[in-house]
Protein backbone atom coordinates (compact mmCIF):
# COMPACT_ATOMS: atom_id res chain seq x y z
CA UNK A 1 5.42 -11.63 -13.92
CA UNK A 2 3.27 -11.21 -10.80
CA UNK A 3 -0.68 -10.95 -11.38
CA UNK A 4 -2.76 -9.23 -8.95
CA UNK A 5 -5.99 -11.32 -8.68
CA UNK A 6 -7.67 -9.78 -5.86
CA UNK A 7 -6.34 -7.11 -4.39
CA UNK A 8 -8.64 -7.11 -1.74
CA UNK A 9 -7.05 -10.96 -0.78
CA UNK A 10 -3.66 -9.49 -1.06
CA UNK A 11 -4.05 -6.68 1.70
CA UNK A 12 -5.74 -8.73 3.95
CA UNK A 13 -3.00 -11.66 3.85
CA UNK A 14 -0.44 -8.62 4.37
CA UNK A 15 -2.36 -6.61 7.23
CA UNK A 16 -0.81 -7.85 9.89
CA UNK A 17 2.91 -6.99 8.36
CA UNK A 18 1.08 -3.08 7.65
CA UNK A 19 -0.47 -2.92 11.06
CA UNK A 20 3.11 -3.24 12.71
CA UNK A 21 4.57 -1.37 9.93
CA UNK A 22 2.13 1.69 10.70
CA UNK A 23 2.53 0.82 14.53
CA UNK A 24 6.39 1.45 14.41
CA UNK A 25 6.18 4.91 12.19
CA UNK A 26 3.96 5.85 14.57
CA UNK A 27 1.35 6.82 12.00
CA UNK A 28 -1.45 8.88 12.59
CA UNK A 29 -5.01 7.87 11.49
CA UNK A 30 -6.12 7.91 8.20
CA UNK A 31 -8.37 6.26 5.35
CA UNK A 32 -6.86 5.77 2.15
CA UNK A 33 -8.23 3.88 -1.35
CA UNK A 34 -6.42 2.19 -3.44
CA UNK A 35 -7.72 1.12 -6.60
CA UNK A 36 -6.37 -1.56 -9.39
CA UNK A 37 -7.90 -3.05 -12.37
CA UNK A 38 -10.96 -1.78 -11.76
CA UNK A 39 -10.66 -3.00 -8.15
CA UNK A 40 -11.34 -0.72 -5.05
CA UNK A 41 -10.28 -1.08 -1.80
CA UNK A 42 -10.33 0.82 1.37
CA UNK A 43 -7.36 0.88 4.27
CA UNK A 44 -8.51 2.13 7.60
CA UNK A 45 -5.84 2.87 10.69
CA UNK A 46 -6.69 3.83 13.62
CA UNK A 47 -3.87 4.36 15.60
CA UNK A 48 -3.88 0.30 16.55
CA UNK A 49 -5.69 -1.51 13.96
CA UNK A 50 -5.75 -1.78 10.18
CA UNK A 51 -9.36 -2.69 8.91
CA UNK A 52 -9.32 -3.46 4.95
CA UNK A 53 -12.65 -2.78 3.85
CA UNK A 54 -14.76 -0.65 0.79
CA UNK A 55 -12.49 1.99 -0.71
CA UNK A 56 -13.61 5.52 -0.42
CA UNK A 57 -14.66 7.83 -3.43
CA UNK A 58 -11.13 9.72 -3.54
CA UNK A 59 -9.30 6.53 -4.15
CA UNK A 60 -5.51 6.32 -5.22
CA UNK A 61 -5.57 4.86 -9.21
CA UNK A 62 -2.09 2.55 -9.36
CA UNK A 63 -1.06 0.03 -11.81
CA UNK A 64 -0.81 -4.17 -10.98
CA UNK A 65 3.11 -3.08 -11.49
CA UNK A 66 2.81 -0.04 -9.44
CA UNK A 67 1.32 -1.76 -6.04
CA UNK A 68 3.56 -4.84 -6.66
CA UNK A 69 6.69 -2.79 -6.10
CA UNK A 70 5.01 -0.60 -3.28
CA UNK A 71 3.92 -3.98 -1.28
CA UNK A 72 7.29 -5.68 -1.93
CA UNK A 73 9.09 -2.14 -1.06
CA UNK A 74 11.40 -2.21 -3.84
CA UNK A 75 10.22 1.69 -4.95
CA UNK A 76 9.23 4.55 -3.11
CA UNK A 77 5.38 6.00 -2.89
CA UNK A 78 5.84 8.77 -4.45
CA UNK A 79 7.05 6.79 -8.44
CA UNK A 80 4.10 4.52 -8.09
CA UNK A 81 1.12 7.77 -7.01
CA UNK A 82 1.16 10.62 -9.05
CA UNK A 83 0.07 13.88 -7.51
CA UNK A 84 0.34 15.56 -4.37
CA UNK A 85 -2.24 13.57 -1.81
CA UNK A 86 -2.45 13.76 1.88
CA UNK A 87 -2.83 9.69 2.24
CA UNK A 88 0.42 9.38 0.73
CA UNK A 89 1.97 9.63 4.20
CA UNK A 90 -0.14 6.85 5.30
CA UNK A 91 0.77 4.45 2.37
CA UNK A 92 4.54 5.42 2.39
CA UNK A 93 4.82 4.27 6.31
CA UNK A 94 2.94 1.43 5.11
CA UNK A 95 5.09 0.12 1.87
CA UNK A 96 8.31 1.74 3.04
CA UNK A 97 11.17 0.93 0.91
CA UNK A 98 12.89 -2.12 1.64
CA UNK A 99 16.79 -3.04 1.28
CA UNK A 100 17.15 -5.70 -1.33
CA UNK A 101 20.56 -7.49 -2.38
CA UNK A 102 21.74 -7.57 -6.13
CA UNK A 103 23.15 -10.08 -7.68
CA UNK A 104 22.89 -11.60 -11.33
CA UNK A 105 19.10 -10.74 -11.42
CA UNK A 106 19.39 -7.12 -11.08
């Protein structure tokens, strides 16, 4: 089991990976916040950089589970965030699904 200690540490080791991943869909600004474990934090793009920073007031509630599988791309957005949101766009270009190979683990 993975344990998210900081998730503030997390997307800052892995902003360089979202800054080209946003950079190649082409994303469009956009704020979003993501909160875990009591933990808020905000992800800024604007058009060419990704600035982790305070999360904003409307911030997007997700599990230590949830934002594990969205930052290692093995589900989609949309089963980790309930609810229709606008920054969903922004996180799904962000933690896009990822091809993984299966074997004896799953």
């Amino acid at each position: 089991m993975l344990q998210v200690l900081s998730l503030r540490g997390l997307l800052e080791a892995i902003a360089p990976e979202l800054t080209e991943r946003l950079r190649t869909a082409k994303q469009a600004t956009g704020e979003v916040g993501l909160r875990v474990r009591g933990e808020t934090v905000g992800l800024a793009w604007d058009g060419g950089r990704l600035t982790v920073g305070e999360g904003k007031r409307d911030w997007v509630e997700v599990g230590q589970d949830g934002v594990m599988k969205m930052v290692l791309g093995l589900v989609p957005v949309e089963q980790v965030v309930a609810g229709e949101r606008v920054d969903v766009a922004m996180l799904r270009a962000a933690f896009p699904v990822q091809g993984t190979a299966t074997g004896v683990w799953g």
